[in-house]
Protein backbone atom coordinates (compact mmCIF):
# COMPACT_ATOMS: atom_id res chain seq x y z
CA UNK A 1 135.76 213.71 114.98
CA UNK A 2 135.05 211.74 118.20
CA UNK A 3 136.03 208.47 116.33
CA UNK A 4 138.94 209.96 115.25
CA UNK A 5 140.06 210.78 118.81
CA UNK A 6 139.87 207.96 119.95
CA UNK A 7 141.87 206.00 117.01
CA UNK A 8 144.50 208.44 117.46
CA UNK A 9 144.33 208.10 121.29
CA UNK A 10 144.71 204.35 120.34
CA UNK A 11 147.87 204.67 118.17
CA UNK A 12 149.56 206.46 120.59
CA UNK A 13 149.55 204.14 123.01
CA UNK A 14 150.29 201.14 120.62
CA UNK A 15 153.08 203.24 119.03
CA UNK A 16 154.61 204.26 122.38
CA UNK A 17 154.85 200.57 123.07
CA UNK A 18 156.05 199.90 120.07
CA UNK A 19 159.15 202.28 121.36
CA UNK A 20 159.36 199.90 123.99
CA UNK A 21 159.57 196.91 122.76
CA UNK A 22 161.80 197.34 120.01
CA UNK A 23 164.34 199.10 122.17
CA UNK A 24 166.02 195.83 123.64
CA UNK A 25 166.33 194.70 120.04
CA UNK A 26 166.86 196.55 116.46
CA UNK A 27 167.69 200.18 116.26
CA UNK A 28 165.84 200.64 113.22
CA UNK A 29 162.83 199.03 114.06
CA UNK A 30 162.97 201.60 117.10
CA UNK A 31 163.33 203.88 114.79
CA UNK A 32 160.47 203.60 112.89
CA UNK A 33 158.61 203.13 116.32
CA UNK A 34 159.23 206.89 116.93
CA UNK A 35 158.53 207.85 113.28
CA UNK A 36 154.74 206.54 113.60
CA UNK A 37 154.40 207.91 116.78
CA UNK A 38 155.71 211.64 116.08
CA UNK A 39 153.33 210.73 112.58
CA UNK A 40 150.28 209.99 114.71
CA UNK A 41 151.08 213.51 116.77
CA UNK A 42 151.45 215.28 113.57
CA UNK A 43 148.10 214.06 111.65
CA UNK A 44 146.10 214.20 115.05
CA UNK A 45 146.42 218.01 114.74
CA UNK A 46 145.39 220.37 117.29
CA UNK A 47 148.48 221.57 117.44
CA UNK A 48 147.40 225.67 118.12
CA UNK A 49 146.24 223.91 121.44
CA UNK A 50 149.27 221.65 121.71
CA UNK A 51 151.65 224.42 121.71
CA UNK A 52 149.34 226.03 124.52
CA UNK A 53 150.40 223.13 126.38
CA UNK A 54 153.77 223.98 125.37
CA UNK A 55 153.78 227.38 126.39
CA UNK A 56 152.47 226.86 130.05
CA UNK A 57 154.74 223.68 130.87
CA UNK A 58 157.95 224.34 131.51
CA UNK A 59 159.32 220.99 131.59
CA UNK A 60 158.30 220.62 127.96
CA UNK A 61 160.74 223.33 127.58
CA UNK A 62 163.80 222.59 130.14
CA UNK A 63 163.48 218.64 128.64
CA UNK A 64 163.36 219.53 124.90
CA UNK A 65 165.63 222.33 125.68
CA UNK A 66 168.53 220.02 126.61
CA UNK A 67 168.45 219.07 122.59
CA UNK A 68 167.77 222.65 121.20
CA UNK A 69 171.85 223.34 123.34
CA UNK A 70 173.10 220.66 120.99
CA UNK A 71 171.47 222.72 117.96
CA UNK A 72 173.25 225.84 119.07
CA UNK A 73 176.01 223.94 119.88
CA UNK A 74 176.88 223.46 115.91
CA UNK A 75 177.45 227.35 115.82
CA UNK A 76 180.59 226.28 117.06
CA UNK A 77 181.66 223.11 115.83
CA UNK A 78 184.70 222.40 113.30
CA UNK A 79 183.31 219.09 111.30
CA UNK A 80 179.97 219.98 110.69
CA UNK A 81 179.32 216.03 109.32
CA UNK A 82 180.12 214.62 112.78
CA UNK A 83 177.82 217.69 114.23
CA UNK A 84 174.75 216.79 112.01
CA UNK A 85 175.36 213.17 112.22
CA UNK A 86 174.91 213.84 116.56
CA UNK A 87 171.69 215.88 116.06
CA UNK A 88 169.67 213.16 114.61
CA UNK A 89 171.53 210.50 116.46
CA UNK A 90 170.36 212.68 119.59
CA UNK A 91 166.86 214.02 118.42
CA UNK A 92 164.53 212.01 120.35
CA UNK A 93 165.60 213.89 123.55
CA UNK A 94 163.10 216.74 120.87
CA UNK A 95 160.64 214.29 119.59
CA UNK A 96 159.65 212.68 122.77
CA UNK A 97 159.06 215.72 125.29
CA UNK A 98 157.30 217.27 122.58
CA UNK A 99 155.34 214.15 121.20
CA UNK A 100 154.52 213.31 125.05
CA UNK A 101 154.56 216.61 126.72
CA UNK A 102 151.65 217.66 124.46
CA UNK A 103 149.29 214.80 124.50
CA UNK A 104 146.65 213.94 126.90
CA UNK A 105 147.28 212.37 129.96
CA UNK A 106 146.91 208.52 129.43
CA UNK A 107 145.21 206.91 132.18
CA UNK A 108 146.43 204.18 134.66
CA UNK A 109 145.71 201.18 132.98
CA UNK A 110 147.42 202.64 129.79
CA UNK A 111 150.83 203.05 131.39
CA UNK A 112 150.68 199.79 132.82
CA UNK A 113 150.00 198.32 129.46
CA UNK A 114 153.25 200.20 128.08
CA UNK A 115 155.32 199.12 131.20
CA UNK A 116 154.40 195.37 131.02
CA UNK A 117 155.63 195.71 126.81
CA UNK A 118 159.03 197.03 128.24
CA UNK A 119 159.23 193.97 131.29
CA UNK A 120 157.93 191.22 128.47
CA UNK A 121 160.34 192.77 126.18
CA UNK A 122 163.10 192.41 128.29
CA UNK A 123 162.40 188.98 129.08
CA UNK A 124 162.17 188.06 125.90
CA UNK A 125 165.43 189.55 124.66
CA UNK A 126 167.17 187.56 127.71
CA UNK A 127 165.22 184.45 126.11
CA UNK A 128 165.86 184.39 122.54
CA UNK A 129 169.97 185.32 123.73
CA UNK A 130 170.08 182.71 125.67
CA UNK A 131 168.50 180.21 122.80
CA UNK A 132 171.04 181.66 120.18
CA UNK A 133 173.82 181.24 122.66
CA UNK A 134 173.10 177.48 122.68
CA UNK A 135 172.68 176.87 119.33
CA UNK A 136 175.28 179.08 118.05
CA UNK A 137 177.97 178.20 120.92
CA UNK A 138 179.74 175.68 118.33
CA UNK A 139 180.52 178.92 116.00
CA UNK A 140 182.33 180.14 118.50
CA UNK A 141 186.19 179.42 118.37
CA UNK A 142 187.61 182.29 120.65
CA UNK A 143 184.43 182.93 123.54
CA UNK A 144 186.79 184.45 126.07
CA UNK A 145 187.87 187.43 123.89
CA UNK A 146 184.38 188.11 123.52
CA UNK A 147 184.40 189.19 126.75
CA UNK A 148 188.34 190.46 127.20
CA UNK A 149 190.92 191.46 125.11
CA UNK A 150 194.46 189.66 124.62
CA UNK A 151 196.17 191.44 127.69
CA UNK A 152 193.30 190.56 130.05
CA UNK A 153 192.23 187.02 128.80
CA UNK A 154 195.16 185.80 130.33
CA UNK A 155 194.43 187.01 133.70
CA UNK A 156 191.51 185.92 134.04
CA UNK A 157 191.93 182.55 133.16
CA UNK A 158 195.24 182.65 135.67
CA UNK A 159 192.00 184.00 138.21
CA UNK A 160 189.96 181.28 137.67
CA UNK A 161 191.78 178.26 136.53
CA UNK A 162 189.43 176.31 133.90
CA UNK A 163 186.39 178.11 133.36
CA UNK A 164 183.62 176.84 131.17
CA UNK A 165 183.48 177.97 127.54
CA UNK A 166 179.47 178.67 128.47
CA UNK A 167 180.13 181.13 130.96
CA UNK A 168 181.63 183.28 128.71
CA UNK A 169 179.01 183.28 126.25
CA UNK A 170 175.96 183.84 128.71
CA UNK A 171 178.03 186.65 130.59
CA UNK A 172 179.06 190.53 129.49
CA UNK A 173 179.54 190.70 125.78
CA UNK A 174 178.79 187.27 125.41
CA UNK A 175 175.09 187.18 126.72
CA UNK A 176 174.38 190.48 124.83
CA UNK A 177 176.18 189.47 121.82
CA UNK A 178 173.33 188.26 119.32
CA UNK A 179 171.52 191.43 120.32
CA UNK A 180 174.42 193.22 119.68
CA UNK A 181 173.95 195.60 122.17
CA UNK A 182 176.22 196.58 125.15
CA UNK A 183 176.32 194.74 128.56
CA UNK A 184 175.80 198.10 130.82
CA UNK A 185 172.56 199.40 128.23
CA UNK A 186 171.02 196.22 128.40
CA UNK A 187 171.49 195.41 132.08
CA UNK A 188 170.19 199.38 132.89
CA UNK A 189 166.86 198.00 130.78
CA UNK A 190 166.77 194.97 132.89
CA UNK A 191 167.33 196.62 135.78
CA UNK A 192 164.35 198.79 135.36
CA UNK A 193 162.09 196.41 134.13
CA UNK A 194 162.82 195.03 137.87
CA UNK A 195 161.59 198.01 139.25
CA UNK A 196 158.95 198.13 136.86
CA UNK A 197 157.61 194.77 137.58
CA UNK A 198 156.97 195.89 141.42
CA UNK A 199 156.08 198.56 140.71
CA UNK A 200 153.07 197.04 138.82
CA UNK A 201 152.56 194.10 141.29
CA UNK A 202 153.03 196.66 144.25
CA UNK A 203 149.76 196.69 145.77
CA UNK A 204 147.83 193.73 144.83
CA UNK A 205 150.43 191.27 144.73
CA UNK A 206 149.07 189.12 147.88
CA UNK A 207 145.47 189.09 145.75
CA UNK A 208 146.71 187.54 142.67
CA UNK A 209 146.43 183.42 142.26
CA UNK A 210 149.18 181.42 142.56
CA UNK A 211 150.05 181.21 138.36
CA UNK A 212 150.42 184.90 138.39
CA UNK A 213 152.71 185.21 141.89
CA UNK A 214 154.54 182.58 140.71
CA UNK A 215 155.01 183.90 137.46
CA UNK A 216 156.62 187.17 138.73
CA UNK A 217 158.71 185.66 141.28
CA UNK A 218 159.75 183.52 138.13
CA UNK A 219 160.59 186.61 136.48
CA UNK A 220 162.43 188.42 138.96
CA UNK A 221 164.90 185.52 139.57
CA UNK A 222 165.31 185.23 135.48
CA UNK A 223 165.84 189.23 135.30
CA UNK A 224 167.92 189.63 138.12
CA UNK A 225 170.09 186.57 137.06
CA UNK A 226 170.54 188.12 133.78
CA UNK A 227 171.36 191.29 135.30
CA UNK A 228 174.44 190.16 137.38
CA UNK A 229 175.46 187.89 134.25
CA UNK A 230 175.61 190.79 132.11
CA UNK A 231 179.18 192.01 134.59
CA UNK A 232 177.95 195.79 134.10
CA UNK A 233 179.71 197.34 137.30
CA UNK A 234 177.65 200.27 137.69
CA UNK A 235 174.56 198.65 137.24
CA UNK A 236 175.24 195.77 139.43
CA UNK A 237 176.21 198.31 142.33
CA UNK A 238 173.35 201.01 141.45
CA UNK A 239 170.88 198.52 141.44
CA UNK A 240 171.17 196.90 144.21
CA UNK A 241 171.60 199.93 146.39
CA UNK A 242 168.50 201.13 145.14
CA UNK A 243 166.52 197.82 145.95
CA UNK A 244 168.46 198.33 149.47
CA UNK A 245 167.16 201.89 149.82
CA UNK A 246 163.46 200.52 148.57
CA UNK A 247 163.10 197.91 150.64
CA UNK A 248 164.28 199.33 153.73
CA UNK A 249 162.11 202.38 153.40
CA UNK A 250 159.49 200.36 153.03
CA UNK A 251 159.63 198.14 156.37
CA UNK A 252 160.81 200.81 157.87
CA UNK A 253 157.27 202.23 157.25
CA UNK A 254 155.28 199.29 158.30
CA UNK A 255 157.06 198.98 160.82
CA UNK A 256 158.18 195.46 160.13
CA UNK A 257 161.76 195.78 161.06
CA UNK A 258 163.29 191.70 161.45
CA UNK A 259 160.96 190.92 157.90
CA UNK A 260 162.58 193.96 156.46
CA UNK A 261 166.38 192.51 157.90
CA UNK A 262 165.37 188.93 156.74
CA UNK A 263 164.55 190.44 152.92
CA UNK A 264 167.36 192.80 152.95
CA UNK A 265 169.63 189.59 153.61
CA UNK A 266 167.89 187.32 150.90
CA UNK A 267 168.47 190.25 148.35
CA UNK A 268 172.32 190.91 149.21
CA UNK A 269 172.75 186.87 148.99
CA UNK A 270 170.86 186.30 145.83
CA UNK A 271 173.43 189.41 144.23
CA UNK A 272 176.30 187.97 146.39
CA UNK A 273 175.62 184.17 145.30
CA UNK A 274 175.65 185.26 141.27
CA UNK A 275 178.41 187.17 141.72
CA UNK A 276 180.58 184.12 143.44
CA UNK A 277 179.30 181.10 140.85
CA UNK A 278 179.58 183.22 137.70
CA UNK A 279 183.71 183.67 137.24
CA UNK A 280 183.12 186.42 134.34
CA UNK A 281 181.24 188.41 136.72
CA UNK A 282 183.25 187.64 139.63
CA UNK A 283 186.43 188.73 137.76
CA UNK A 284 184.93 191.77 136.30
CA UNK A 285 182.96 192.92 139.69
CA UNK A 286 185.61 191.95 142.23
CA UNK A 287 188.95 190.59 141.08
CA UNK A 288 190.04 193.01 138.54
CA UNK A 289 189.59 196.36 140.48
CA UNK A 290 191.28 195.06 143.35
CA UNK A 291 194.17 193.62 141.44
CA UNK A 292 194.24 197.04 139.32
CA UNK A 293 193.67 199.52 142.01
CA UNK A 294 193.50 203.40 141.19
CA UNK A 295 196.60 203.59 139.07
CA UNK A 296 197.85 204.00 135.60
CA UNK A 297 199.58 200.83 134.65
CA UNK A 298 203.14 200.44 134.34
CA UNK A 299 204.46 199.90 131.70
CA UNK A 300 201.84 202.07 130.03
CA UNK A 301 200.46 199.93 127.56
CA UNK A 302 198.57 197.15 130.35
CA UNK A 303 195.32 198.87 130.36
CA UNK A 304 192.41 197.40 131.39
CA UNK A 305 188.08 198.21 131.79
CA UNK A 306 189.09 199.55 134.81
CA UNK A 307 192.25 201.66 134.51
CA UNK A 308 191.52 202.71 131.54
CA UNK A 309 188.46 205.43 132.65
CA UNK A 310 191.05 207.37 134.21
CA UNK A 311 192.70 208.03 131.18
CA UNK A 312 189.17 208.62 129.74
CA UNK A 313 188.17 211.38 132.53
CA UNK A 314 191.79 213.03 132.94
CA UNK A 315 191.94 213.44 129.16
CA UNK A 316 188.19 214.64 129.43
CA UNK A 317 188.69 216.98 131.89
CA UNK A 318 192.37 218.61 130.48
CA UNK A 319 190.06 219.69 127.36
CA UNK A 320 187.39 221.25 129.62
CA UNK A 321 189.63 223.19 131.75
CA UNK A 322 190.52 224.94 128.57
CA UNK A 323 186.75 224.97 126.99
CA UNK A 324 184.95 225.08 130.03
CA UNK A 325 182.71 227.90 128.83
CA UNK A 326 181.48 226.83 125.61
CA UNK A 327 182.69 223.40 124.94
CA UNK A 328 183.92 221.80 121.87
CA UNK A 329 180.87 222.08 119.66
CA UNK A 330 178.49 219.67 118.78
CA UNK A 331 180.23 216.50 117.46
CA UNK A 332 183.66 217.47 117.86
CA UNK A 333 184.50 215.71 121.25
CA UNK A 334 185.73 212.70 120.12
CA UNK A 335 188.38 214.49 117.77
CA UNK A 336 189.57 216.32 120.73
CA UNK A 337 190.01 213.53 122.56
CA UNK A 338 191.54 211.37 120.32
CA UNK A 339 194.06 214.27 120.19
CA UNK A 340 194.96 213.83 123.89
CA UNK A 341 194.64 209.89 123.48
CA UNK A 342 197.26 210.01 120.65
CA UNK A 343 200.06 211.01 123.39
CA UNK A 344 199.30 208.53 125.67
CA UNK A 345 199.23 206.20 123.47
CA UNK A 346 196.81 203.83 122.72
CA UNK A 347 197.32 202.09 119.81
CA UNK A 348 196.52 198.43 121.16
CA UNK A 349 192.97 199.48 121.12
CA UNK A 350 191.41 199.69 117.83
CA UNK A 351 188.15 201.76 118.91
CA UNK A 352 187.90 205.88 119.42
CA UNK A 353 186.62 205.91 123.19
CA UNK A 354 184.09 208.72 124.28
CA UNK A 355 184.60 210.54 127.58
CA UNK A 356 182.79 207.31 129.38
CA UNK A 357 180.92 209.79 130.66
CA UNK A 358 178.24 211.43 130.08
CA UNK A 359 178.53 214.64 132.70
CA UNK A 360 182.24 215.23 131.30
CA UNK A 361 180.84 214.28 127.85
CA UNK A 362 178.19 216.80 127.95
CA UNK A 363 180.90 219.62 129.31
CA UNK A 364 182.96 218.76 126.41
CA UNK A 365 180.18 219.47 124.02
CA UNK A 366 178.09 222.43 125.59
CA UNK A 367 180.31 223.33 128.00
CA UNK A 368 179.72 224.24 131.77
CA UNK A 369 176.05 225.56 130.68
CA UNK A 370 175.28 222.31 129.14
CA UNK A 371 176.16 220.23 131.93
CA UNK A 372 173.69 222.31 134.62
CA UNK A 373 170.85 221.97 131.98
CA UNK A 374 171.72 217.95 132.12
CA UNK A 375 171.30 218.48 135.70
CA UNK A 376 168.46 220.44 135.26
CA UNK A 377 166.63 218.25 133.70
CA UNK A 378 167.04 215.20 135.72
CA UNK A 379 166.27 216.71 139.24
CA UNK A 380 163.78 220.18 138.28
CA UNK A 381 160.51 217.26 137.30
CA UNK A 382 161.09 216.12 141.25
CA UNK A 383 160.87 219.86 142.13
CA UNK A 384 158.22 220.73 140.80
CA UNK A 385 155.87 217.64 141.71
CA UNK A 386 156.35 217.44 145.58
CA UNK A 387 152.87 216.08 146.24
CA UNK A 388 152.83 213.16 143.25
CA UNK A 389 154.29 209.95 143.37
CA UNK A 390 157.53 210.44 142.90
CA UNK A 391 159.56 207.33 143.90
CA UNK A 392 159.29 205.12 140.04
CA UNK A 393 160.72 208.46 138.69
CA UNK A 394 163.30 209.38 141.51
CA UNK A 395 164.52 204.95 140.88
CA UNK A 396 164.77 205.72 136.78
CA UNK A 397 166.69 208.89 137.62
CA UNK A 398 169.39 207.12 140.14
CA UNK A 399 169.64 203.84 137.47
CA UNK A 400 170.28 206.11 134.68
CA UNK A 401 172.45 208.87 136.50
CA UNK A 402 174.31 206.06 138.07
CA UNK A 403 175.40 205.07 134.75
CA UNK A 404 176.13 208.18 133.03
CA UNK A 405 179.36 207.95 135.93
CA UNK A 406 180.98 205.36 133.91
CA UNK A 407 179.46 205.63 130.44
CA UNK A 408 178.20 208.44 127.81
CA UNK A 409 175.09 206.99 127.98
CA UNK A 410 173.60 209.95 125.54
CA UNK A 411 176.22 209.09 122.56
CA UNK A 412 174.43 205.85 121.49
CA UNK A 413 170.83 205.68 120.63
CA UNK A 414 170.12 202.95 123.12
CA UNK A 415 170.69 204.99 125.82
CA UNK A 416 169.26 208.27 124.58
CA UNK A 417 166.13 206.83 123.25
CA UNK A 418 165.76 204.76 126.60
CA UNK A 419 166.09 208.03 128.44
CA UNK A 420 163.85 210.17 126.42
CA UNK A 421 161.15 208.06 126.08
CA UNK A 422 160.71 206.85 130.17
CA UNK A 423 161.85 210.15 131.06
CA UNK A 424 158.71 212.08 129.66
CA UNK A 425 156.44 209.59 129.76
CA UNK A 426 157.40 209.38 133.87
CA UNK A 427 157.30 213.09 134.13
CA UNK A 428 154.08 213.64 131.57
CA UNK A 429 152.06 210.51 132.24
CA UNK A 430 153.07 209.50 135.91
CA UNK A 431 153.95 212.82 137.74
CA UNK A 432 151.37 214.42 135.80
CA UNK A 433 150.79 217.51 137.77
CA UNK A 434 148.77 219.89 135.53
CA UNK A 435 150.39 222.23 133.17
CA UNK A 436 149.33 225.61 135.06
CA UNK A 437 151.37 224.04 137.99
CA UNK A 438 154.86 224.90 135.68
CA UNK A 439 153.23 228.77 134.43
């Protein structure tokens, strides 16, 4: 039995980095990550003592909860394919706080094994992009309307006379393109992995030899690089006023006040500098919502990435204010929206758009109660752990609630498998106050 234990023990980890690593690259290999793992649960057994667990830990509850809404949420809903189709597109936000929630507490050495898979992984997926860009750049006949569509492509290039082919294709859509996954998801991963990567250097960084510091330093340039070059708004802003928030906090605690200045300047120059050489990002970040401002477009039919989430929110938010209570059901949002889309009209676009985000997107599905149990569940773990560490989870919280302001981040399973998975394994595994803490 004893052998047993500890094989199982064994697979979890493995499995739970196989979750990791496989999230920057193939959905269904991800998939099957989180098959083997809930398999591993399942077979362990022990589960009279696992639902023990279950019934003294809240959190278990209030984070597994959030997908049991969506359940009850079909009671409701009109097209019960789109409904069903949402549930298991969504039911990792079940699997994991169950899966995780109910094992035991993996030690410190385990977690930084799974957190250096999800850095590595990430660095690796920026890697092999970059090697298919080069080889595959010749394919490529149109590279600017990877990253724009007809009516933009033609300001930028009247922003930035003569831009490179390249910097198309190893910026936004371009850089992300062999991955096929979206420029804000991917950035958010990379964005974390920077945090993660401190966070595992954080105290013994100045005892490590000189191939090691020079390999994270390494590491950190190529991530944050990749970060800015991916043009994700949100994520560009988010992060960097979280690194400005973590590294002034911490000078300000060691009192080190003209280092802390000096860093604080490098950072904001190293963001500043990428931002000015790289004229996708420079467009996207800068040029574009200055020349747009916060205005419909007239004539109605010059949208662009920017305008274009107002009519996303207003349209979001004239279907609340008359489902506020309930919401639509489970999978019927995007019918309801494409309803108020349809009299605007948007027929240059040939994509159904969600909400573009995810509060308004969860109000539209579960209504007003929906949207306080999303809130619930990102803010009640910090509650209820005031004398744990506090500040990796409080960082994955702000980069991930940051985002859901200008994306759904919960309708694709990049994002909700991302958020499940370092969501209980942050509040389980690195929070970990006991169970009898949430009776």
């Amino acid at each position: 039995m004893i052998g047993f234990k500890i094989i199982h023990r064994q697979l979890l980890v493995v499995f739970t980095v196989l979750c990791m690593v496989t999230l920057p690259f193939s959905i269904k290999w991800s998939s099957i990550s989180i098959i083997l793992l809930t398999a591993n649960w399942l077979i362990e057994g022990n589960l009279n003592k696992k639902w023990q667990i279950v019934k003294q830990n809240k959190l278990v509850w209030i984070l597994s909860g959030f997908y049991i809404l969506y359940v009850v949420g079909m009671l409701i809903t009109e097209d019960t394919s789109s409904g069903l189709y949402d549930l298991e597109k969504k039911l990792s936000l079940f699997v994991f706080p169950a899966v995780l929630g109910t094992s035991e507490r993996l030690s410190s050495k385990e977690i930084k094994v799974i957190f250096s898979g999800f850095v590595i992984a990430c660095l690796i997926a920026i890697i092999v992009s970059l090697i298919f860009i080069i080889f595959s750049a010749h394919n490529v006949s149109d590279p600017e309307h990877l990253n724009f569509d007809y009516l933009n492509k033609d300001k930028f290039r009247d922003s930035f006379s003569g831009p490179s082919e390249m910097w198309n294709l190893i910026s936004y859509v371009g850089l992300g393109s062999f991955l096929a996954i979206h420029p804000t998801y991917f950035s958010l991963y990379i964005g974390f992995a920077v945090v993660l990567l401190i966070h595992l250097f954080r105290n013994n960084f100045q005892c490590q030899g000189f191939f090691i510091k020079s390999s994270v330093i390494i590491s950190l340039l190529i991530l944050i690089t990749a970060l800015v070059f991916l043009s994700s708004r949100v994520v560009i802003v988010s992060f960097s006023t979280l690194c400005i928030v973590l590294l002034g906090s911490f000078f300000i605690r060691k009192q080190k006040y003209l280092r802390g200045a000096l860093c604080l300047c490098a950072f904001l120059s190293i963001i500043l500098l990428l931002i000015y050489i790289n004229p996708v990002t420079h467009f996207r970040v800068i040029q574009e919502p200055l020349n747009t401002g916060l205005k419909y477009p007239a004539p109605n039919d010059h949208w662009n990435s920017w305008n274009l989430r107002l009519l996303q929110w207003e349209s979001s938010l004239k279907i609340i204010k008359s489902q506020w209570l309930t919401g639509v059901g489970t999978g019927d949002a995007q019918k309801y929206l494409n309803q108020e889309y349809d009299k605007i009209g948007l027929g240059i676009f040939q994509s159904e758009f969600n909400a573009h985000n995810q509060y308004l997107q969860t109000t539209l599905d579960l209504g007003v109660f929906g949207f306080l149990w999303l809130i619930l569940s990102f803010f009640y773990p910090v509650f209820k752990s005031l004398n744990h560490q506090k500040t990796l989870f409080l960082s994955f919280i702000f980069l991930f609630g940051m985002c859901c302001l200008s994306e759904s981040m919960l309708e694709v399973q990049k994002g909700v498998v991302f958020y499940s998975l370092f969501n209980s394994l942050l509040v389980f595994h690195v929070l970990h106050p006991k169970p009898e803490n949430y009776a």
